[in-house]
PDB file of N, CA and C in Angstrom:
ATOM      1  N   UNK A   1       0.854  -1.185   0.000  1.00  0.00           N
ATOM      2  CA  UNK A   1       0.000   0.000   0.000  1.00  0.00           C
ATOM      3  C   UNK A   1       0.894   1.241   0.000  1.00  0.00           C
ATOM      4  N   UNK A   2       0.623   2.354  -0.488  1.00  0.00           N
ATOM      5  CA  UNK A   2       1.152   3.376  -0.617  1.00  0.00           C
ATOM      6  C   UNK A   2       0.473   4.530   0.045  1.00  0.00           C
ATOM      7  N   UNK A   3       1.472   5.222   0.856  1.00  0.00           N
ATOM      8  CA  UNK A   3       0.714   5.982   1.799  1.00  0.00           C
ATOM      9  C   UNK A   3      -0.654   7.233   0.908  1.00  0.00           C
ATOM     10  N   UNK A   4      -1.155   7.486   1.634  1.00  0.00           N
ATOM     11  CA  UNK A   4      -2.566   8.096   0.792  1.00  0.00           C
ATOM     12  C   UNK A   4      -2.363   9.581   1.119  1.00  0.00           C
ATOM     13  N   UNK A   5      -2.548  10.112  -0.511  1.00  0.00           N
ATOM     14  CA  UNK A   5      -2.556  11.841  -0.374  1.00  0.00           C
ATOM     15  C   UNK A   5      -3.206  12.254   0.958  1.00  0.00           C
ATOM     16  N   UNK A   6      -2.949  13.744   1.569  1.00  0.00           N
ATOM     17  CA  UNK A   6      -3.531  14.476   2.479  1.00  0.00           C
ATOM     18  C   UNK A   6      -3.952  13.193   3.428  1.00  0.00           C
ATOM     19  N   UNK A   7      -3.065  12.347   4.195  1.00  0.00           N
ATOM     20  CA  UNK A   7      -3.399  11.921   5.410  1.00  0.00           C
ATOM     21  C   UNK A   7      -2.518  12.671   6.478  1.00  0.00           C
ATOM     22  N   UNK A   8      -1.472  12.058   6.693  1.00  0.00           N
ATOM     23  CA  UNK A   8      -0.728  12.326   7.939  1.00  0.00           C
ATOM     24  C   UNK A   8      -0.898  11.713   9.291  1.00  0.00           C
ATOM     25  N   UNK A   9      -1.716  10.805   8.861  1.00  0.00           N
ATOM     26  CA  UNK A   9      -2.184  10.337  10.119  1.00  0.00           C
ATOM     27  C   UNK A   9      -1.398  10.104  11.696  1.00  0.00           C
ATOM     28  N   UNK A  10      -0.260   9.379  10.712  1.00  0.00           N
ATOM     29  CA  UNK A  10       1.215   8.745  11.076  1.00  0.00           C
ATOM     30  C   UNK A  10       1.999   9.485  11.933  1.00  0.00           C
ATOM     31  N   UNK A  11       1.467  10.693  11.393  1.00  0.00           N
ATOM     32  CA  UNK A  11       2.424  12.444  11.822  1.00  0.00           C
ATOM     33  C   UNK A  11       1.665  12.546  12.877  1.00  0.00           C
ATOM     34  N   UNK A  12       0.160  12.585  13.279  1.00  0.00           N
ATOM     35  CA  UNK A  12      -0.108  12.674  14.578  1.00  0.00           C
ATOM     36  C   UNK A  12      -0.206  12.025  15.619  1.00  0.00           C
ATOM     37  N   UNK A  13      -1.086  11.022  15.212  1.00  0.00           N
ATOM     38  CA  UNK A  13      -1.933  10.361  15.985  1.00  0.00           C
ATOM     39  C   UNK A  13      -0.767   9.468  17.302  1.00  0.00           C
ATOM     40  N   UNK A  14      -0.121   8.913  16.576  1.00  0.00           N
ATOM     41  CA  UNK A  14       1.109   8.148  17.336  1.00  0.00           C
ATOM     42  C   UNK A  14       1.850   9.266  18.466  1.00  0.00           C
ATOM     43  N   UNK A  15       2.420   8.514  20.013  1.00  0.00           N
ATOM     44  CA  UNK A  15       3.713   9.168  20.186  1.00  0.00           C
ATOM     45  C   UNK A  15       4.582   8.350  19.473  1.00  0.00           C
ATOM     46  N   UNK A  16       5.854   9.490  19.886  1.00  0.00           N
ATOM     47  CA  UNK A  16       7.074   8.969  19.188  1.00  0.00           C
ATOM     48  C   UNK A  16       7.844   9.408  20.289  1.00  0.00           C
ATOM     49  N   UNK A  17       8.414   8.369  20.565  1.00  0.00           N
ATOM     50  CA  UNK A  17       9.337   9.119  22.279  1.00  0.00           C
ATOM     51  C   UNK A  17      10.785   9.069  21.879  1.00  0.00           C
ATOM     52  N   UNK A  18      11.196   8.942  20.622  1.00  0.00           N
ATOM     53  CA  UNK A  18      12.572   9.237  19.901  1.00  0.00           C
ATOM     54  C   UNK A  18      12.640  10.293  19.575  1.00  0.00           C
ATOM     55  N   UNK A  19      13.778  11.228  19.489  1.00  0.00           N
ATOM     56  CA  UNK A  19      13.730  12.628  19.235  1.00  0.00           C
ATOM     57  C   UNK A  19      13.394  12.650  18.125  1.00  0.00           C
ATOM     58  N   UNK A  20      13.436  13.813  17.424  1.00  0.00           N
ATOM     59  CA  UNK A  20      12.562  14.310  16.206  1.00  0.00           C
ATOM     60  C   UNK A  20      13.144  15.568  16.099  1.00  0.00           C
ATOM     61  N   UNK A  21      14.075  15.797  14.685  1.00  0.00           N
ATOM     62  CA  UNK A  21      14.567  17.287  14.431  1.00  0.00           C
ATOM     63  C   UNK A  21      13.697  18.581  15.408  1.00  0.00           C
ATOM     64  N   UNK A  22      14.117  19.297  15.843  1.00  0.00           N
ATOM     65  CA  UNK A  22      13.170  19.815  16.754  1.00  0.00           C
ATOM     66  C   UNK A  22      12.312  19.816  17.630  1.00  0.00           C
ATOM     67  N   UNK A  23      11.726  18.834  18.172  1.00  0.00           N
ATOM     68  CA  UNK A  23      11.136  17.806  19.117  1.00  0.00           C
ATOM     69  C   UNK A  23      12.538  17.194  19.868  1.00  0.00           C
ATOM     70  N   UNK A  24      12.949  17.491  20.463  1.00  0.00           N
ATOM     71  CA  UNK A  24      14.015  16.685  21.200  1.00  0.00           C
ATOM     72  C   UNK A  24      13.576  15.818  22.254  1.00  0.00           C
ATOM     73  N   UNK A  25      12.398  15.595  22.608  1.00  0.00           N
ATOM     74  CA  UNK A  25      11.521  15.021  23.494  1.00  0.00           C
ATOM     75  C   UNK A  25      10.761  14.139  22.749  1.00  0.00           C
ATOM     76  N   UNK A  26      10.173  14.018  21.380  1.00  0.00           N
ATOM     77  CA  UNK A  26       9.412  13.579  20.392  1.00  0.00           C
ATOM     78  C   UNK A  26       8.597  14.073  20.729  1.00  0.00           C
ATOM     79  N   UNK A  27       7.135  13.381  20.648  1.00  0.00           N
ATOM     80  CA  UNK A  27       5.766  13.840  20.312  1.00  0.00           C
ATOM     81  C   UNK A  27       5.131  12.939  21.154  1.00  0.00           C
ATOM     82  N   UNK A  28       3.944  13.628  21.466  1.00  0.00           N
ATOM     83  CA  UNK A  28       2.710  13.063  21.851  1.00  0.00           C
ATOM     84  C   UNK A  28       1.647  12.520  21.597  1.00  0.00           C
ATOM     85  N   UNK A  29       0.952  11.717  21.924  1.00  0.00           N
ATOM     86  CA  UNK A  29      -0.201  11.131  20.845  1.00  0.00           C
ATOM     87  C   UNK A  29      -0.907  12.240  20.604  1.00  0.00           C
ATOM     88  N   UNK A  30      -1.679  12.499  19.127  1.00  0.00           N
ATOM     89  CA  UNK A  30      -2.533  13.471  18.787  1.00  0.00           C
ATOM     90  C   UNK A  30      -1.543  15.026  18.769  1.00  0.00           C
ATOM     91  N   UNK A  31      -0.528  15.235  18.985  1.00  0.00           N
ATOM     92  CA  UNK A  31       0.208  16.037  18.763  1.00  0.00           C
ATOM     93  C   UNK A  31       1.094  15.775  17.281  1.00  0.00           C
ATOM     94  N   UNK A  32       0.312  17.169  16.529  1.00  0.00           N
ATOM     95  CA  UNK A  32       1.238  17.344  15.092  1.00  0.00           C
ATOM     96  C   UNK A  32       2.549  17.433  14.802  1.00  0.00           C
ATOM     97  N   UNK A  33       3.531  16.388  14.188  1.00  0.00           N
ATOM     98  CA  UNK A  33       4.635  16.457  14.156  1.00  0.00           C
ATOM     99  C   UNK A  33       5.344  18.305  13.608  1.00  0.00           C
ATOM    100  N   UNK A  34       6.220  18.835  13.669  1.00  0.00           N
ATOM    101  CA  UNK A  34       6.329  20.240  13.625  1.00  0.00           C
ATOM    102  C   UNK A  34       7.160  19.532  12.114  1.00  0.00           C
ATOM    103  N   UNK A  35       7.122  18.833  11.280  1.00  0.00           N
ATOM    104  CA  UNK A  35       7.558  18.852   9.953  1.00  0.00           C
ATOM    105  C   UNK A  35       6.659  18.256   9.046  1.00  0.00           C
ATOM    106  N   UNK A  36       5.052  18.302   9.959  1.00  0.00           N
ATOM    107  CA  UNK A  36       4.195  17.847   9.062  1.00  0.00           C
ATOM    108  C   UNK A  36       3.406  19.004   8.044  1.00  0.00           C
ATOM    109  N   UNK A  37       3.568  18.925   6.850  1.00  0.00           N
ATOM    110  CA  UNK A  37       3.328  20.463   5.924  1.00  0.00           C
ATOM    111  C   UNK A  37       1.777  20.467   6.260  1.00  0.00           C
ATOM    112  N   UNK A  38       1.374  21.487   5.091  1.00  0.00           N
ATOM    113  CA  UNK A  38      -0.016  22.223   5.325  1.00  0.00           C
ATOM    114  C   UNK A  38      -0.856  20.913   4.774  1.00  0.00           C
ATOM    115  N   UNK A  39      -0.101  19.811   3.452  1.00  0.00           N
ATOM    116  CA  UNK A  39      -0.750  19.078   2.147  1.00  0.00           C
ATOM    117  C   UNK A  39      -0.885  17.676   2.816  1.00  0.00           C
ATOM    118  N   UNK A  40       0.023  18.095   4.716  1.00  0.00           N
ATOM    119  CA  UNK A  40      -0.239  16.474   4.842  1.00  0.00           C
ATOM    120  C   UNK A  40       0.638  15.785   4.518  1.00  0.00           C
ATOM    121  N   UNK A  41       2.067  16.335   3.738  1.00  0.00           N
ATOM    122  CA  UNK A  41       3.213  15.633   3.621  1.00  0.00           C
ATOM    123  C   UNK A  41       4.162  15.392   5.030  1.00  0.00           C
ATOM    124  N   UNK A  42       5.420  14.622   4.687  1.00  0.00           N
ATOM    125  CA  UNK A  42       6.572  14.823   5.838  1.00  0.00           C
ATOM    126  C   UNK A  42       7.707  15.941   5.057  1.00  0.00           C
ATOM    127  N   UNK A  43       7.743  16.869   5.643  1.00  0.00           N
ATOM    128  CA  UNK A  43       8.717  17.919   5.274  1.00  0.00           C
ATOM    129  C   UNK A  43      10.369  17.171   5.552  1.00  0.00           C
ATOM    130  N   UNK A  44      10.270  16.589   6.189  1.00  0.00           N
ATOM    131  CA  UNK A  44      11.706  15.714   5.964  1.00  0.00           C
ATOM    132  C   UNK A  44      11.628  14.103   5.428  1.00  0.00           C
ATOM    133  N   UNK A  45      10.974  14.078   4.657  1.00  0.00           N
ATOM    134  CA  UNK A  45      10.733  12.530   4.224  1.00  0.00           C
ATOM    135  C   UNK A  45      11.941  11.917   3.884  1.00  0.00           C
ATOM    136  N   UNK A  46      12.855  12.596   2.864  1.00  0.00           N
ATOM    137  CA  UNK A  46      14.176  12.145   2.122  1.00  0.00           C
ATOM    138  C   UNK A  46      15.228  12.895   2.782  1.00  0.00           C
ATOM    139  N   UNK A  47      15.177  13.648   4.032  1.00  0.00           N
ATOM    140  CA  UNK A  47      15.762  13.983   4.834  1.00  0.00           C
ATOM    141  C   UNK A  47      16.989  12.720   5.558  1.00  0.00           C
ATOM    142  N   UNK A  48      18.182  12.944   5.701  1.00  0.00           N
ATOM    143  CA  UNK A  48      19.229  11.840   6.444  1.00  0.00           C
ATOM    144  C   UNK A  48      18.557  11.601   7.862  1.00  0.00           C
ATOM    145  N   UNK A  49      17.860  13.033   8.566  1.00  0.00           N
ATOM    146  CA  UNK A  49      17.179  13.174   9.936  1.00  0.00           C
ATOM    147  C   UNK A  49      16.031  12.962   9.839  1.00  0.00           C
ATOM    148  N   UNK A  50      15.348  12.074   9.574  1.00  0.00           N
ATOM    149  CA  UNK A  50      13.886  12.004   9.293  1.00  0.00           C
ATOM    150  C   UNK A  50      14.667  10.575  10.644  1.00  0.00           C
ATOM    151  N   UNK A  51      13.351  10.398  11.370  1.00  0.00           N
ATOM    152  CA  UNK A  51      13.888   9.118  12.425  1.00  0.00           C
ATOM    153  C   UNK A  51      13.621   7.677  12.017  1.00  0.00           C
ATOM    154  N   UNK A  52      14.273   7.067  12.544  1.00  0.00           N
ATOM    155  CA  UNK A  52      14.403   5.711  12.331  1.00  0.00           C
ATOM    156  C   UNK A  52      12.684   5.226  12.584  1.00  0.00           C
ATOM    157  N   UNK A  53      12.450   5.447  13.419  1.00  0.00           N
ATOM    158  CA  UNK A  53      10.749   4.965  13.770  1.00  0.00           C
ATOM    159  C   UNK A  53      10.052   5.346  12.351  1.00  0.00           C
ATOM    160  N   UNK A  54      10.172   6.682  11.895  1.00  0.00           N
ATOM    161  CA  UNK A  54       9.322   7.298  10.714  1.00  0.00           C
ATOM    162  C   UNK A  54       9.520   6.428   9.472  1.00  0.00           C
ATOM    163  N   UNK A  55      11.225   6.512   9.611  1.00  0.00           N
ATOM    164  CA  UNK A  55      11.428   5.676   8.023  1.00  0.00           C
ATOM    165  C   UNK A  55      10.632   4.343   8.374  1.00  0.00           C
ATOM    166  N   UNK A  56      10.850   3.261   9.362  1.00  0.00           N
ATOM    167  CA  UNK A  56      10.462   2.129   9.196  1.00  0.00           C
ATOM    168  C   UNK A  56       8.874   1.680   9.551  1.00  0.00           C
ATOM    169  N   UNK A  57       8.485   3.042   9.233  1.00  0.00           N
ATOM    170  CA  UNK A  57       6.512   3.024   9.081  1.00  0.00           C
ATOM    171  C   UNK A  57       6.545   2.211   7.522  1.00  0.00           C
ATOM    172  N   UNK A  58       5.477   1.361   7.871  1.00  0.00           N
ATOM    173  CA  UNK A  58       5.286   0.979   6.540  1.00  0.00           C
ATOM    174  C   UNK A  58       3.523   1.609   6.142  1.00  0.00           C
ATOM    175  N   UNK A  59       2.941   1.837   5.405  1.00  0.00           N
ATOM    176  CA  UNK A  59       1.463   1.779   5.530  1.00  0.00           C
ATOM    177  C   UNK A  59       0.779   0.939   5.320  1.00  0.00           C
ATOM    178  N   UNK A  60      -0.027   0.205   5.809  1.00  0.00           N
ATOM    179  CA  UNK A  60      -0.704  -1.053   5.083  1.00  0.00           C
ATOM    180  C   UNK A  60      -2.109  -1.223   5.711  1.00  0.00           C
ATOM    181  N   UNK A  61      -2.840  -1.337   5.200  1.00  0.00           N
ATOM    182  CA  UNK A  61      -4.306  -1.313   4.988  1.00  0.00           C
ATOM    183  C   UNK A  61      -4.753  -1.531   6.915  1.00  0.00           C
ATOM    184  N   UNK A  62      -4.717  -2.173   7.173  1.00  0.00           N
ATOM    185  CA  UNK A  62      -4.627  -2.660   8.857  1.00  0.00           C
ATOM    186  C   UNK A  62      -4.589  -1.382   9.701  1.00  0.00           C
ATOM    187  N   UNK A  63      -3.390  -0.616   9.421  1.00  0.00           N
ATOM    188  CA  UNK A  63      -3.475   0.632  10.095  1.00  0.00           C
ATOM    189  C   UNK A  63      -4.401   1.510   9.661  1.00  0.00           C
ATOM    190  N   UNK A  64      -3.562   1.790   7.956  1.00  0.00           N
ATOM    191  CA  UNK A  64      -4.479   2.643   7.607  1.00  0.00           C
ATOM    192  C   UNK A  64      -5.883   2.979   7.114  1.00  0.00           C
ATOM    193  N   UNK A  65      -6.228   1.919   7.459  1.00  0.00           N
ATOM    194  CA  UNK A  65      -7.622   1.641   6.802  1.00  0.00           C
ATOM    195  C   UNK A  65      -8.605   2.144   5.502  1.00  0.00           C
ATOM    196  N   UNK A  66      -9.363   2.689   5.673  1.00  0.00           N
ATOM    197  CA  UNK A  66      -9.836   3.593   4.182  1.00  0.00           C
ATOM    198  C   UNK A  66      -9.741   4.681   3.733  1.00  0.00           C
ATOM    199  N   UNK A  67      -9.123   5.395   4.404  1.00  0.00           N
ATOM    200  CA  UNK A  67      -9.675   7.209   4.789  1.00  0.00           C
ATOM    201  C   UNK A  67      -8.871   7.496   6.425  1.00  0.00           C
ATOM    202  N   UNK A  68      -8.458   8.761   5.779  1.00  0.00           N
ATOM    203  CA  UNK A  68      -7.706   9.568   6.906  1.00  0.00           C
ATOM    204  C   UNK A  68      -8.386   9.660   8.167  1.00  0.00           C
ATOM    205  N   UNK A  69      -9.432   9.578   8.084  1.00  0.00           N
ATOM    206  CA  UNK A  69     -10.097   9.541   9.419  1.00  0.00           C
ATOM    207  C   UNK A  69     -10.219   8.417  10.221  1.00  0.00           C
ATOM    208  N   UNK A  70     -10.335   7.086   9.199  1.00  0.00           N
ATOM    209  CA  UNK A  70     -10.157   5.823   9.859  1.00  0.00           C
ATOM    210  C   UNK A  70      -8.674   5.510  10.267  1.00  0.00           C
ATOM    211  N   UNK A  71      -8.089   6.412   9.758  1.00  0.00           N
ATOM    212  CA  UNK A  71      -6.022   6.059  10.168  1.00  0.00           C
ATOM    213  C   UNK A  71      -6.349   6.724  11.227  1.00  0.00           C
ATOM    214  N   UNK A  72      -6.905   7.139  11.735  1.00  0.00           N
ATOM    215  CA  UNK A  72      -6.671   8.393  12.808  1.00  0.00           C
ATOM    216  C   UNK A  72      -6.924   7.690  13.981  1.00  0.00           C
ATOM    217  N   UNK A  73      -8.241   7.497  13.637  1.00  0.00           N
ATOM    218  CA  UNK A  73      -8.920   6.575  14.882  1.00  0.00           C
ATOM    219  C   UNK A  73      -8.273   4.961  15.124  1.00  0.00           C
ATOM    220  N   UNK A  74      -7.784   4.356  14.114  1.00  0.00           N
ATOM    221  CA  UNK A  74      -6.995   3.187  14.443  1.00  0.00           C
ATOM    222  C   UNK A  74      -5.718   3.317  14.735  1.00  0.00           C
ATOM    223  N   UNK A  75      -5.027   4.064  14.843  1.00  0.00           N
ATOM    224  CA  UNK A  75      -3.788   4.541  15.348  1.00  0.00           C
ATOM    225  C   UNK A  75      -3.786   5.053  16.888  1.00  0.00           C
ATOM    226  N   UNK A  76      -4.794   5.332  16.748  1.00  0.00           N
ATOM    227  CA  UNK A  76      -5.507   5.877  18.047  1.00  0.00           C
ATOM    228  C   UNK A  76      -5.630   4.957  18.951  1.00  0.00           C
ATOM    229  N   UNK A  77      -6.332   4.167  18.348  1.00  0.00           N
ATOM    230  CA  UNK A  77      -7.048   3.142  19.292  1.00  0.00           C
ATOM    231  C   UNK A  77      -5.671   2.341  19.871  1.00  0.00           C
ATOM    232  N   UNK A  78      -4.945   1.880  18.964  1.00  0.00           N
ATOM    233  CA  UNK A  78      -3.672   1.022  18.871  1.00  0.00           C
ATOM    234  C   UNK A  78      -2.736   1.985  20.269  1.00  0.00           C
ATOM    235  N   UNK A  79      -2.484   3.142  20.347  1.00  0.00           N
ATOM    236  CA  UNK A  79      -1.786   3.845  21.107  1.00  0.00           C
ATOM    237  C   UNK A  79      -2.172   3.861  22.213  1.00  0.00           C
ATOM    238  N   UNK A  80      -3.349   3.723  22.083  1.00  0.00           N
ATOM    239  CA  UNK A  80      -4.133   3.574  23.905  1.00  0.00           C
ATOM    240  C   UNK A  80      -3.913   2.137  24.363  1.00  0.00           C
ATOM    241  N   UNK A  81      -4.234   1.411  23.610  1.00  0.00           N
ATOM    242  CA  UNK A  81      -4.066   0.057  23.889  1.00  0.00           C
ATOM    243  C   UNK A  81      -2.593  -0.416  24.692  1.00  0.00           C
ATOM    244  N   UNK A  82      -1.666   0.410  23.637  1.00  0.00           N
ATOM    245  CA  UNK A  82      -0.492  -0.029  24.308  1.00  0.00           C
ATOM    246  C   UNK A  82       0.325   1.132  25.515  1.00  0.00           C
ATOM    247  N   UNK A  83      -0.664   2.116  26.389  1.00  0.00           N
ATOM    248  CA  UNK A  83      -0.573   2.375  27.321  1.00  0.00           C
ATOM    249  C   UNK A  83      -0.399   1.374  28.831  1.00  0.00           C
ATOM    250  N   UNK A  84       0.524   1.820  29.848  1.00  0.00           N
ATOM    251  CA  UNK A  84       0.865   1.145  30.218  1.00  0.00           C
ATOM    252  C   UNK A  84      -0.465   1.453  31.555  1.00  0.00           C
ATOM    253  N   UNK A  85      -0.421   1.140  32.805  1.00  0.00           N
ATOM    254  CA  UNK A  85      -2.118   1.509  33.622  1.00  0.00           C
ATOM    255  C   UNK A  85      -1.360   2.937  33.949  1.00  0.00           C
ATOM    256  N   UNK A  86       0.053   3.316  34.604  1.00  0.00           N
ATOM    257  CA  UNK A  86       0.364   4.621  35.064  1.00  0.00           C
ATOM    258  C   UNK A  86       0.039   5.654  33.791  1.00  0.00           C
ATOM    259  N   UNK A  87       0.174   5.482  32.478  1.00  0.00           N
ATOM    260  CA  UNK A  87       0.030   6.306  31.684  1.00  0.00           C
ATOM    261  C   UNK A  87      -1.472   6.461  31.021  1.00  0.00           C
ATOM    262  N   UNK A  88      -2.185   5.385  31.324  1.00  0.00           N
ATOM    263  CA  UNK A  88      -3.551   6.183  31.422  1.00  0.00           C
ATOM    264  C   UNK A  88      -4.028   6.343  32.609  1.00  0.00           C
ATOM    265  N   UNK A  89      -3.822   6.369  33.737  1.00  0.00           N
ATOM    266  CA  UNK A  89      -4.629   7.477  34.801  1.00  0.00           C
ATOM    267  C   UNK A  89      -4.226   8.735  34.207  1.00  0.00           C
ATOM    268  N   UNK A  90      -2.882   9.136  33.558  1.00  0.00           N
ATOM    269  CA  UNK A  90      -2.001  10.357  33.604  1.00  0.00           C
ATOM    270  C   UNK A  90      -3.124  10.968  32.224  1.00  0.00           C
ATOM    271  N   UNK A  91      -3.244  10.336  31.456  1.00  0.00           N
ATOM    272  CA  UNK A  91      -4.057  10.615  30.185  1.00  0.00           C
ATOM    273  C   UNK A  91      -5.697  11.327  30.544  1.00  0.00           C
ATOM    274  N   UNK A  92      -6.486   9.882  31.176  1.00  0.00           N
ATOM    275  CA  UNK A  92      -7.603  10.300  31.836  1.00  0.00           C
ATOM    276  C   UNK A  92      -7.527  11.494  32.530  1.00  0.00           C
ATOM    277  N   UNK A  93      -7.021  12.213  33.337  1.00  0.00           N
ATOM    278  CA  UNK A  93      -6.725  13.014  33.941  1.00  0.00           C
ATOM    279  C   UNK A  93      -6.525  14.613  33.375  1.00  0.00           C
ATOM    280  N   UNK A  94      -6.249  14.677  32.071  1.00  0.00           N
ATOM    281  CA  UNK A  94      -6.045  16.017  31.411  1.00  0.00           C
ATOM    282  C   UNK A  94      -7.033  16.196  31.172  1.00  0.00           C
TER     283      UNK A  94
END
């Protein structure tokens, strides 16, 4: 599968607790990567600093399902799932 125009899903929905050009902390779930463009691209895709986690995303139907909105919510779902119990009281809680 080939990732699908104007998603990004990948760029938000996930943390990424590996640094990230500017993110030196990475990202948070539902927090927009700061090299994700306006079109929904990765502004460092062919970048040497694009991270190891990013490059070895693959897309495939499972995640991404039909539509940007269904990547969203199954990425989603997947990220909660693999919360540990201390990190969702901490979640529930905001």
């Amino acid at each position: 599968m080939q990732c699908r125009p104007h998603c990004g899903a990948c760029c938000i929905a996930p943390s990424i607790s590996s640094p990230i050009p500017g993110m030196p902390n990475g990202k948070a779930a539902g927090e927009r990567c700061i090299h994700l463009l306006e079109d929904f691209r990765c502004g460092i895709f062919n970048s040497p600093s694009r991270p190891a986690v990013c490059q070895d995303f693959t897309a495939e139907e499972m995640i991404c399902g039909h539509s940007r909105e269904e990547a969203l919510l199954i990425i989603s779902d997947l990220e909660n799932a693999t919360l540990s119990t201390d990190e969702t009281k901490i979640r529930s809680n905001q």
